[in-house]
Structure formats: structure tokens, C-alpha cells
N, C-alpha and C. Protein backbone atom coordinates (compact mmCIF):
# COMPACT_ATOMS: atom_id res chain seq x y z
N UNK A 1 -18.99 7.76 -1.66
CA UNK A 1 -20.26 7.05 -1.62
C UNK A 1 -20.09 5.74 -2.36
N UNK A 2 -20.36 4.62 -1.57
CA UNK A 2 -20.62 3.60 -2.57
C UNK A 2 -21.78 2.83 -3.09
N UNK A 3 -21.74 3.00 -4.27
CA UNK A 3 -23.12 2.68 -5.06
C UNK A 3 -23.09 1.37 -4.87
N UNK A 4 -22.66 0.42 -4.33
CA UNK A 4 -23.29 -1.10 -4.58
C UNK A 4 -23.99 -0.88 -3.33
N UNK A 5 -23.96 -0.08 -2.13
CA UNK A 5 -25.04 0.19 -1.11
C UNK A 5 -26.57 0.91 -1.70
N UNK A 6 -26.23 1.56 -2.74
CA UNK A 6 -27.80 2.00 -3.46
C UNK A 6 -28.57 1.14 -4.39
N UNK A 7 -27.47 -0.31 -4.26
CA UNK A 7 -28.65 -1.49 -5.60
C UNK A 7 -28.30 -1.15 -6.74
N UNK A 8 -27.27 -0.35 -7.06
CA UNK A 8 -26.28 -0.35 -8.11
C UNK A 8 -25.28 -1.74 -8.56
N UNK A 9 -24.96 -2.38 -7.62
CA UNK A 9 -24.01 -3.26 -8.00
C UNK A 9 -23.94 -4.02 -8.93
N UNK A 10 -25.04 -5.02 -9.18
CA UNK A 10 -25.23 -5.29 -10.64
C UNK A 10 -24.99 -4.70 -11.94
N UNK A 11 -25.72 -3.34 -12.27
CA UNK A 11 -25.04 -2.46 -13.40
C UNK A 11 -23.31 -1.89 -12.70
N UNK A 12 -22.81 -1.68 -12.29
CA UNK A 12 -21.32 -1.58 -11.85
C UNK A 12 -20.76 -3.04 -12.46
N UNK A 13 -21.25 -4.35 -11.82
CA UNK A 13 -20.79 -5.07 -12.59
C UNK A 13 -20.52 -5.53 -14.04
N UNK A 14 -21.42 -4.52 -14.34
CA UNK A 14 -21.74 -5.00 -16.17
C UNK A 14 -20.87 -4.41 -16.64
N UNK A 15 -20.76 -3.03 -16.06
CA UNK A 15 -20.03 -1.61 -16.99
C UNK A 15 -18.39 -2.11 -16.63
N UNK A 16 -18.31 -2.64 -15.50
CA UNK A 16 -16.58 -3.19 -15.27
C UNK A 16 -16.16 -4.39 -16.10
N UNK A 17 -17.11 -4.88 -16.11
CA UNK A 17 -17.26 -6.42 -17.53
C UNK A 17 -17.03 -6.12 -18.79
N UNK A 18 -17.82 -4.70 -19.19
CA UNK A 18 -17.32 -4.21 -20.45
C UNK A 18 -16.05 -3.52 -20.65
N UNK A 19 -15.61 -3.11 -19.80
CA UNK A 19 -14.48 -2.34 -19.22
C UNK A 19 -13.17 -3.25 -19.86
N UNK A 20 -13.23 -4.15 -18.76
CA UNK A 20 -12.72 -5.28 -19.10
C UNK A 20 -12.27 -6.70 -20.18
N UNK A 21 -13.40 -6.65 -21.12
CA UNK A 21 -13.65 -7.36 -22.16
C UNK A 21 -12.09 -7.04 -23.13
N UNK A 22 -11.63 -8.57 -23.02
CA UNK A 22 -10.49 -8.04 -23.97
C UNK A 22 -10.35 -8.80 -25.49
N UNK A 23 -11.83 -8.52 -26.23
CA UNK A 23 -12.15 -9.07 -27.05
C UNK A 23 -12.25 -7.61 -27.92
N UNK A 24 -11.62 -6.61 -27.61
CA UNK A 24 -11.69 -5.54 -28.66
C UNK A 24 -10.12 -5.30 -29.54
N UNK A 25 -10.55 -4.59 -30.33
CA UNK A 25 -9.20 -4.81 -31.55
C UNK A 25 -8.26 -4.27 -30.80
N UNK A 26 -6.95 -4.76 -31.20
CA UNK A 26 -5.85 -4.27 -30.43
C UNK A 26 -5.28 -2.96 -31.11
N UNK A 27 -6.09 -2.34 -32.21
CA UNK A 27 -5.47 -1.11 -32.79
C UNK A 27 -6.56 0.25 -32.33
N UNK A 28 -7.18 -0.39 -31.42
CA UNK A 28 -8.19 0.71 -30.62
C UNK A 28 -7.20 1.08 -29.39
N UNK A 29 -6.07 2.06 -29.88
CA UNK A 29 -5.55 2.98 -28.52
C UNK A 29 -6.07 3.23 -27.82
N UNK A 30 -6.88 4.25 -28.56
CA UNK A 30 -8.09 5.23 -27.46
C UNK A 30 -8.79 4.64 -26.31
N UNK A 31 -9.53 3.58 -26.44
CA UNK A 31 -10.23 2.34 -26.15
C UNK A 31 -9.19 2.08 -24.94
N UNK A 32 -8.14 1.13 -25.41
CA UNK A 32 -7.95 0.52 -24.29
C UNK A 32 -6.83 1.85 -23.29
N UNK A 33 -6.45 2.84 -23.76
CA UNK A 33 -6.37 3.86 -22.69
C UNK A 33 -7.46 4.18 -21.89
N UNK A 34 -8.57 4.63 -22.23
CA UNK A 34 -9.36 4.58 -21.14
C UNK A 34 -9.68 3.55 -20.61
N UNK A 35 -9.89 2.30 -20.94
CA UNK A 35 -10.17 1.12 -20.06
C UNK A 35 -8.86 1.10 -18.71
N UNK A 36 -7.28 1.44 -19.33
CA UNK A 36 -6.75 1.57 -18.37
C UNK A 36 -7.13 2.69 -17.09
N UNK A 37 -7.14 3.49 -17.96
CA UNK A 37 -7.60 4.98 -17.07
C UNK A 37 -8.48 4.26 -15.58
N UNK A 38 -9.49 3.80 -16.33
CA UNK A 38 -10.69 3.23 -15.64
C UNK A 38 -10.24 2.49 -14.74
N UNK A 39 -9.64 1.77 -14.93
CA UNK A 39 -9.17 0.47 -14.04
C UNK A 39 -8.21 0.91 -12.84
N UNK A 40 -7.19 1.99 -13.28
CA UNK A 40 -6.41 2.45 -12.13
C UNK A 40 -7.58 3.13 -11.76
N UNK A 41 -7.96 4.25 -12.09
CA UNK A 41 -9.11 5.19 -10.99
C UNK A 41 -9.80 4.22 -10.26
N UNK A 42 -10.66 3.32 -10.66
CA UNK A 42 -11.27 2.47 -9.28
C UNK A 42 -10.17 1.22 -8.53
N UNK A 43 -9.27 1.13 -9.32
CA UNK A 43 -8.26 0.47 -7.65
C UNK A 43 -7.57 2.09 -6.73
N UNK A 44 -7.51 3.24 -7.34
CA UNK A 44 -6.78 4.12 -6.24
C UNK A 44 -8.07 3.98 -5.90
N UNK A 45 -9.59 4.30 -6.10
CA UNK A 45 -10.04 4.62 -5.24
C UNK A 45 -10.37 3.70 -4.04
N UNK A 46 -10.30 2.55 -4.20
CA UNK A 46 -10.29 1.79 -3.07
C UNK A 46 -9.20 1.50 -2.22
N UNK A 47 -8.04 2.35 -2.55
CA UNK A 47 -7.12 2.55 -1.54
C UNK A 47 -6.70 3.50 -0.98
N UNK A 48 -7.18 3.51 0.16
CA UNK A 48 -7.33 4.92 0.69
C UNK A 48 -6.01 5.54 1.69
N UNK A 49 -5.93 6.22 2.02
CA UNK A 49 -4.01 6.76 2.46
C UNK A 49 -4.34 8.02 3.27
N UNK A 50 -3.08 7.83 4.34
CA UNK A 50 -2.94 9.20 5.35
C UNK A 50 -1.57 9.24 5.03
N UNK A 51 -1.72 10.57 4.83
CA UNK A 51 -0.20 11.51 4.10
C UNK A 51 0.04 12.45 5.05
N UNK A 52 1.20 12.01 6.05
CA UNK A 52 1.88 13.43 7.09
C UNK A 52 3.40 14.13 6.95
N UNK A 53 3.24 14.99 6.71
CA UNK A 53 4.74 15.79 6.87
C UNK A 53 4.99 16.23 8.20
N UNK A 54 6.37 15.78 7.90
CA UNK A 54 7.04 15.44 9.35
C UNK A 54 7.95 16.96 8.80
N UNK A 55 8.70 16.78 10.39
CA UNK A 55 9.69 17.82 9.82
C UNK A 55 10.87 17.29 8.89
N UNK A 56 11.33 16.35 8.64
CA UNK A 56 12.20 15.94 8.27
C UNK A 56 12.32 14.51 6.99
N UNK A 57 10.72 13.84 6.92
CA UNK A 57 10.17 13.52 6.38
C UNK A 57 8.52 13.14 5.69
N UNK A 58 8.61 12.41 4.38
CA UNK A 58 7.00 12.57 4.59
C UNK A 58 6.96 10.57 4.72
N UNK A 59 5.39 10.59 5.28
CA UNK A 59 5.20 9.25 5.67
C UNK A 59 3.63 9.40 5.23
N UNK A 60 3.54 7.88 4.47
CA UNK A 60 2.09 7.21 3.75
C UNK A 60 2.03 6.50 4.55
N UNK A 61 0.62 6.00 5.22
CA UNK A 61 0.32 5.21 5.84
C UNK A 61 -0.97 4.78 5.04
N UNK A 62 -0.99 3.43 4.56
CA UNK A 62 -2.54 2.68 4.20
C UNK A 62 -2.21 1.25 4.91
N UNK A 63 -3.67 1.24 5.13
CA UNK A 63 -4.01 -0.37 5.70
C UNK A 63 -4.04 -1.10 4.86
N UNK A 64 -3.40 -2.85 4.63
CA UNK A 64 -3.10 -3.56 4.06
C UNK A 64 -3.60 -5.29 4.54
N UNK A 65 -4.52 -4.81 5.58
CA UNK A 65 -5.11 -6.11 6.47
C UNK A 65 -4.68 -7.23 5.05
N UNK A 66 -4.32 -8.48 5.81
CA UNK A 66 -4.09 -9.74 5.48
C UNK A 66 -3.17 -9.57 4.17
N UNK A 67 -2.30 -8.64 3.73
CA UNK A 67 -1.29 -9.23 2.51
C UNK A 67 0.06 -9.34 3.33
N UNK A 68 1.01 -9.93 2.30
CA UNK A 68 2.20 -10.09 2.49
C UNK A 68 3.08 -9.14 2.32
N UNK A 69 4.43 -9.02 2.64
CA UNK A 69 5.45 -7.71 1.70
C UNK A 69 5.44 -8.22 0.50
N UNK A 70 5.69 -9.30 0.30
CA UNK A 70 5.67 -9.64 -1.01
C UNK A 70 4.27 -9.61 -2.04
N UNK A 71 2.99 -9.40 -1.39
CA UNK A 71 2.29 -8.64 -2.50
C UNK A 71 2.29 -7.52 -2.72
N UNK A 72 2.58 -6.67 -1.81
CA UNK A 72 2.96 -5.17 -2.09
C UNK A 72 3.92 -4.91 -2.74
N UNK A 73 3.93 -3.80 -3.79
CA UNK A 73 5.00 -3.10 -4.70
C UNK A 73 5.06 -1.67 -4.31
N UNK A 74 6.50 -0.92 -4.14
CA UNK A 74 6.25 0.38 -3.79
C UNK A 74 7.57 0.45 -4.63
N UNK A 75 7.27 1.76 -5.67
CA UNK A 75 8.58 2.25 -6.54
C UNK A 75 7.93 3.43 -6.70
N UNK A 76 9.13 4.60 -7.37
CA UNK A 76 9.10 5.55 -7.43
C UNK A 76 9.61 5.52 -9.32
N UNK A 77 8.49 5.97 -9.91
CA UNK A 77 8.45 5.81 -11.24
C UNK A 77 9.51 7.33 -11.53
N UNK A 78 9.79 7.33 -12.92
CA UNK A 78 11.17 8.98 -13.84
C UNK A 78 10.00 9.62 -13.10
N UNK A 79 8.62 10.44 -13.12
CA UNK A 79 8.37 11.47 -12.35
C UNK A 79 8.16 11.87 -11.46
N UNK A 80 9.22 11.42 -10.46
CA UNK A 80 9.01 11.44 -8.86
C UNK A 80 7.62 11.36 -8.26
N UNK A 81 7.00 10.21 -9.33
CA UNK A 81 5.76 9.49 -8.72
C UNK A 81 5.85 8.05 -7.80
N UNK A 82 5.34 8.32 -5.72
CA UNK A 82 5.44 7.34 -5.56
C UNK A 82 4.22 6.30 -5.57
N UNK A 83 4.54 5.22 -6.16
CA UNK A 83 3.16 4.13 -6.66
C UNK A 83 3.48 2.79 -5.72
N UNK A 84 2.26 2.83 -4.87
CA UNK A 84 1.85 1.76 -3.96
C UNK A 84 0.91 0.68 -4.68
N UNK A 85 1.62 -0.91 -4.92
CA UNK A 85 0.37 -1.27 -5.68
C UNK A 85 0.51 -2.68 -5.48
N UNK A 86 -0.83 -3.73 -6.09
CA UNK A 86 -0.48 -5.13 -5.38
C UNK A 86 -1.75 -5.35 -6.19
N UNK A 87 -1.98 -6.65 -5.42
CA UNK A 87 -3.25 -7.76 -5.61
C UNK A 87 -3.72 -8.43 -4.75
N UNK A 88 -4.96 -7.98 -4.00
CA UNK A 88 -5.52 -9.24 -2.69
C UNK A 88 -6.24 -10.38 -3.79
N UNK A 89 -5.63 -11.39 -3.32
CA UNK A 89 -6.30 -12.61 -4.12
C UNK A 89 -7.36 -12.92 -2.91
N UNK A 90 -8.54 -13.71 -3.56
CA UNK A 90 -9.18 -14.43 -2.71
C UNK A 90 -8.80 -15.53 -2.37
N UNK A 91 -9.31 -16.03 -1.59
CA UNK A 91 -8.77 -17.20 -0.75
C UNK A 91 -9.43 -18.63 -1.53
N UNK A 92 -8.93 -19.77 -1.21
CA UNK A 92 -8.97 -20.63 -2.09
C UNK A 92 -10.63 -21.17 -1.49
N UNK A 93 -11.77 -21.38 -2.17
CA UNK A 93 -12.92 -22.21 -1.90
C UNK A 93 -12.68 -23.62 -1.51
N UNK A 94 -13.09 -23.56 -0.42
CA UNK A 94 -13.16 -25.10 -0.39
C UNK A 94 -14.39 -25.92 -0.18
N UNK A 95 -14.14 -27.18 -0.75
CA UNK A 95 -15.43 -27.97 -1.10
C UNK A 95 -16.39 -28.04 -0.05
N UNK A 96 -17.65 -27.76 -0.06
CA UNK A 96 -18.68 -28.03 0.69
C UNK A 96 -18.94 -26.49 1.62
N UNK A 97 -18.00 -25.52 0.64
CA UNK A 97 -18.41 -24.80 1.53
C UNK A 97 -18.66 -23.40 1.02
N UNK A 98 -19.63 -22.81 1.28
CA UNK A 98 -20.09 -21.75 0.42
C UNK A 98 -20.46 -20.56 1.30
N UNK A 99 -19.75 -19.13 0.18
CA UNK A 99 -19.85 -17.71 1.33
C UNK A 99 -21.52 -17.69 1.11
N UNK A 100 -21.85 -16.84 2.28
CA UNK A 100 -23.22 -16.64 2.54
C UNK A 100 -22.97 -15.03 2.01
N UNK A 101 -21.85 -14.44 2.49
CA UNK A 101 -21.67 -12.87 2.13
C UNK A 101 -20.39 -12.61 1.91
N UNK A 102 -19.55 -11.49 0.69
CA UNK A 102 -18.67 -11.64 0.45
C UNK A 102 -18.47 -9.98 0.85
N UNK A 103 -17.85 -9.17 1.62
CA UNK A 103 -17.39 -7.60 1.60
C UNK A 103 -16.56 -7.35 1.50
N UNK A 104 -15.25 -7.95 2.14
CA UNK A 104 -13.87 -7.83 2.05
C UNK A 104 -13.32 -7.83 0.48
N UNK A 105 -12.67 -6.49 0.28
CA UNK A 105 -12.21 -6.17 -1.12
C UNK A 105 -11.13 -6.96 -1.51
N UNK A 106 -11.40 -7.20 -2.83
CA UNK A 106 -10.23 -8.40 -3.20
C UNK A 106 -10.14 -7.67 -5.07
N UNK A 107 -8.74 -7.87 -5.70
CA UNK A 107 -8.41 -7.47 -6.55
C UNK A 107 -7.80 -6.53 -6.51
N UNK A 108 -6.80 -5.69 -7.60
CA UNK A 108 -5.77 -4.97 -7.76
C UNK A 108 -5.64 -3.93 -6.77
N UNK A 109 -5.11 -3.51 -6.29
CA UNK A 109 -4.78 -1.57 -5.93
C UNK A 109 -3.98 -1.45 -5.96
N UNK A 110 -3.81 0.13 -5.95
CA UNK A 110 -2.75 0.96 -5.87
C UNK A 110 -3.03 2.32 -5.85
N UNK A 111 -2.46 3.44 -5.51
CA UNK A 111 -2.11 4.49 -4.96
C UNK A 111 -0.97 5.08 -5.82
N UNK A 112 -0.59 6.56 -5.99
CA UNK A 112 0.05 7.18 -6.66
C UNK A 112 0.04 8.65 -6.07
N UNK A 113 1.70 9.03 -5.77
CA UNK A 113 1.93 10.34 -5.22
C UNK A 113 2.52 10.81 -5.74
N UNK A 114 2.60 12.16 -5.67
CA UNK A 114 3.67 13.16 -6.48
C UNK A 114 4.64 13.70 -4.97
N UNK A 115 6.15 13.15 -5.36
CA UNK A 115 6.53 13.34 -4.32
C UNK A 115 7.30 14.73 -4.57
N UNK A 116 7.39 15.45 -3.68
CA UNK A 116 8.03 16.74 -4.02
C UNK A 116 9.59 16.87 -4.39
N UNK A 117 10.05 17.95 -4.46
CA UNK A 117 11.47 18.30 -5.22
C UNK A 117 12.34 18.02 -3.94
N UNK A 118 11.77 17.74 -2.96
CA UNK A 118 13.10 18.07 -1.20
C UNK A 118 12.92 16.34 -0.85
N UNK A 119 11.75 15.98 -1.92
CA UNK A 119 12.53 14.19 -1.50
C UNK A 119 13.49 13.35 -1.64
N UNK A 120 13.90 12.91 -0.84
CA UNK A 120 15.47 11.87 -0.94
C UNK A 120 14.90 10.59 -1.40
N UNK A 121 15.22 10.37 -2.52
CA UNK A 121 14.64 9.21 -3.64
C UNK A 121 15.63 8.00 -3.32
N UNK A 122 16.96 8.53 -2.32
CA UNK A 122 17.55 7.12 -1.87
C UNK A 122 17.32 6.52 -1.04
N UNK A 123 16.86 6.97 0.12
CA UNK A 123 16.43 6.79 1.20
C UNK A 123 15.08 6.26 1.97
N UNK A 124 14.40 6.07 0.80
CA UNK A 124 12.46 5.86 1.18
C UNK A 124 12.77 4.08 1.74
N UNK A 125 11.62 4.08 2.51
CA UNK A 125 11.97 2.76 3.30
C UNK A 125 10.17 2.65 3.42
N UNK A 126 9.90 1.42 3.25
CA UNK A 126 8.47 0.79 3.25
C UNK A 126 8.22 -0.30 4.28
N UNK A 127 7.72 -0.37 5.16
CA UNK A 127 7.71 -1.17 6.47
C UNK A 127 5.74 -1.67 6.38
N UNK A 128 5.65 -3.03 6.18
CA UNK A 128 4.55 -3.35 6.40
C UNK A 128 4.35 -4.31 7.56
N UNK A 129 3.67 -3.78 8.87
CA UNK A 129 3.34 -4.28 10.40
C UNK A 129 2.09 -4.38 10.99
N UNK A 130 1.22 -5.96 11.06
CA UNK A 130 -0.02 -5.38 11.55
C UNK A 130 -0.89 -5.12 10.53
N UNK A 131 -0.48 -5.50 9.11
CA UNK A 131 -1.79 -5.36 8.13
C UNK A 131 -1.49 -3.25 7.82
N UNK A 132 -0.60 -2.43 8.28
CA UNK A 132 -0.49 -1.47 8.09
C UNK A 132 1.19 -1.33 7.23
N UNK A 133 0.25 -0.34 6.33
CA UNK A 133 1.96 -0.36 5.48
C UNK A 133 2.56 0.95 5.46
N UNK A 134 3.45 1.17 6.03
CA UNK A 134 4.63 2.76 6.00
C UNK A 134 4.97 2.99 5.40
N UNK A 135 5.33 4.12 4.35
CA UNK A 135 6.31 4.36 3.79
C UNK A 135 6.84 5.80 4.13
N UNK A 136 7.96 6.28 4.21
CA UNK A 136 8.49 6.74 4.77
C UNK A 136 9.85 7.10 3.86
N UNK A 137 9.59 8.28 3.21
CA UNK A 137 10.08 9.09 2.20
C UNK A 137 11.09 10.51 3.18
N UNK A 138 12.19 9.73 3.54
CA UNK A 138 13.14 11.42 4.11
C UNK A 138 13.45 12.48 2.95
N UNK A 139 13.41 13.65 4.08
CA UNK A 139 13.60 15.08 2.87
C UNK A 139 14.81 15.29 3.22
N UNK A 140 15.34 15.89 1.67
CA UNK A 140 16.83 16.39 1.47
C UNK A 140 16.97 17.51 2.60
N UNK A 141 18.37 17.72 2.74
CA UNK A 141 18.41 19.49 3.73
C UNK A 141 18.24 20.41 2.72
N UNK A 142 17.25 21.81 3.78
CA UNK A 142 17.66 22.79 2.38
C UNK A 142 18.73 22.97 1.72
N UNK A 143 19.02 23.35 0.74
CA UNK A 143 20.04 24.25 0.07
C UNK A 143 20.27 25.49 1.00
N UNK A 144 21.76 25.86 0.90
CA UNK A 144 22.64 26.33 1.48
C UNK A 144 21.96 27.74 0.86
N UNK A 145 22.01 28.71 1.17
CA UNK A 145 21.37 29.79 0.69
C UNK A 145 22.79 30.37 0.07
N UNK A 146 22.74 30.91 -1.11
CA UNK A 146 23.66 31.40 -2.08
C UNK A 146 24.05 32.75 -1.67
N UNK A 147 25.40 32.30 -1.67
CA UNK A 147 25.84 34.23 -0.53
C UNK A 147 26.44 34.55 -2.52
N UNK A 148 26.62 36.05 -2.13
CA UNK A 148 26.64 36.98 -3.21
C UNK A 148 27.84 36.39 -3.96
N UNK A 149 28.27 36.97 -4.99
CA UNK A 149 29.87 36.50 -5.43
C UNK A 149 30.56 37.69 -5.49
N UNK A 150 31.41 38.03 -4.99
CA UNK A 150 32.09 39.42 -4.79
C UNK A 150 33.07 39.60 -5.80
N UNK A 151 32.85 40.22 -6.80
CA UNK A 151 33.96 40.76 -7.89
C UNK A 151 35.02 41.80 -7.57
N UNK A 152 36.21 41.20 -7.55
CA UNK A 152 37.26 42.06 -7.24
C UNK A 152 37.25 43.40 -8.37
N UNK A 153 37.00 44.91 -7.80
CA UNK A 153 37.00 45.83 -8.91
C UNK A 153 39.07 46.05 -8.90
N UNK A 154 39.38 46.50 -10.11
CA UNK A 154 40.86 46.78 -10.24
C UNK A 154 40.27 48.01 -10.72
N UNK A 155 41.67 48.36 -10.39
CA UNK A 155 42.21 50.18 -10.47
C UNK A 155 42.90 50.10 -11.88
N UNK A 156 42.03 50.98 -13.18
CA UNK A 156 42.33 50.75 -14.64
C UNK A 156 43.63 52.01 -14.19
């Protein structure tokens, strides 16, 4: 649900303003952990993702209308977390000319997966076509299933 459709937007703006304010002491951990907290939770949530397992791999698909590859970042952080993330800038104003309405989302996102234990962390390939961005994570083969180990008995 989005509250700037219920006449919320104004207070949303305030509480992200305070959010934001980086006029607080820099020995307030607590503080600015949750301000981070805050800040990733509302860019994932504005990026929204279709996650399919294939037989052989898994594939993210989010829409990326109007960025570049080069604003997109896709890495796979030590906990086989994969993190999709960037910045839509707005477009430059030009003189004499003023939005009547602004909807198109602009500012940070990103996305964050937990990729499983059968992912091939060498192999992920990110293809952005069409304002749509792929990524495309191949899975390892199973493991060989462990045959018994046969101990030679001797005759004492």
C-alpha cells in the first residue's frame, strides 16, 4: 500500500527528513543504525523482483526503466548475499520549465538475496536489456553421493 495515495506524503516527508538529518552526534551508533536500517528497508521496498528457479539455475528479474549498466551494482557480499543496487538521478531542470507532476521514482535502490549453498558464485552473469535487468546465478551439480568405504577385515 502506498501511503502518499492516502494524503500521507507530507508527514512521510518529514519523518524521511528526520531520518536523514545528518546533524546528529556521530557517537550515536544506535541512531544512525537505524537510520540505516530505515533507509535500505524503503529503497528494497521500492524495488520490486521476480525470483525463478530453473533447473539448473536461479534468475532475478527487476525492471530498471531508463538506467544505465553503469548505474547498476550487482555483487555478492562474504554471506552469499546477492545485492542489486544503484541510484536513478533526476534529470537535469531546465530553465523555463516546470513539472506539473512528478511519479516516476528517483533515488537509491536496492534489493538483497540470500543465495543458497548449490550457487556457483563464479559464474553469475547480470544482463541489463530494455530497462529490464537479469541476473542469472548457475547452480553447482549435486554432490556425488558418498558410496560406503569398505574396510578390508584381516584374518588375526
Amino acid at each position: 500500500m502506498d501511503l502518499r495515495v492516502m494524503g500521507f506524503d507530507p508527514l512521510l516527508n518529514t519523518f524521511y527528513h528526520i531520518l536523514d538529518d545528518d546533524n546528529h552526534s556521530a557517537n550515536d551508533n544506535k541512531s544512525n543504525h537505524a537510520r540505516t536500517y530505515v533507509r535500505d528497508a524503503k529503497a528494497m521496498a521500492t524495488t520490486p523482483a521476480d525470483v525463478k528457479e530453473c533447473p539448473n539455475s536461479y534468475v532475478f528479474v527487476m525492471d530498471m526503466p531508463g538506467l544505465k549498466s553503469g548505474d547498476i551494482k550487482v555483487q555478492v557480499d562474504e554471506n552469499n548475499v546477492l545485492v542489486v543496487s544503484g541510484e536513478r538521478q533526476r534529470e537535469e531542470e531546465k530553465e523555463g520549465v516546470e513539472y506539473v507532476k512528478l511519479e516516476r521514482r528517483i533515488g537509491k535502490f536496492m534489493r538483497k538475496f540470500v543465495l543458497p549453498e548449490n550457487a556457483n558464485l563464479e559464474t553469475i552473469k547480470a544482463v541489463c536489456q530494455d530497462g529490464v535487468l537479469t541476473v542469472t546465478v548457475e547452480k553447482l551439480p549435486p554432490p556425488e553421493p558418498k558410496k560406503p568405504k569398505i574396510i578390508e577385515v584381516k584374518i588375526a
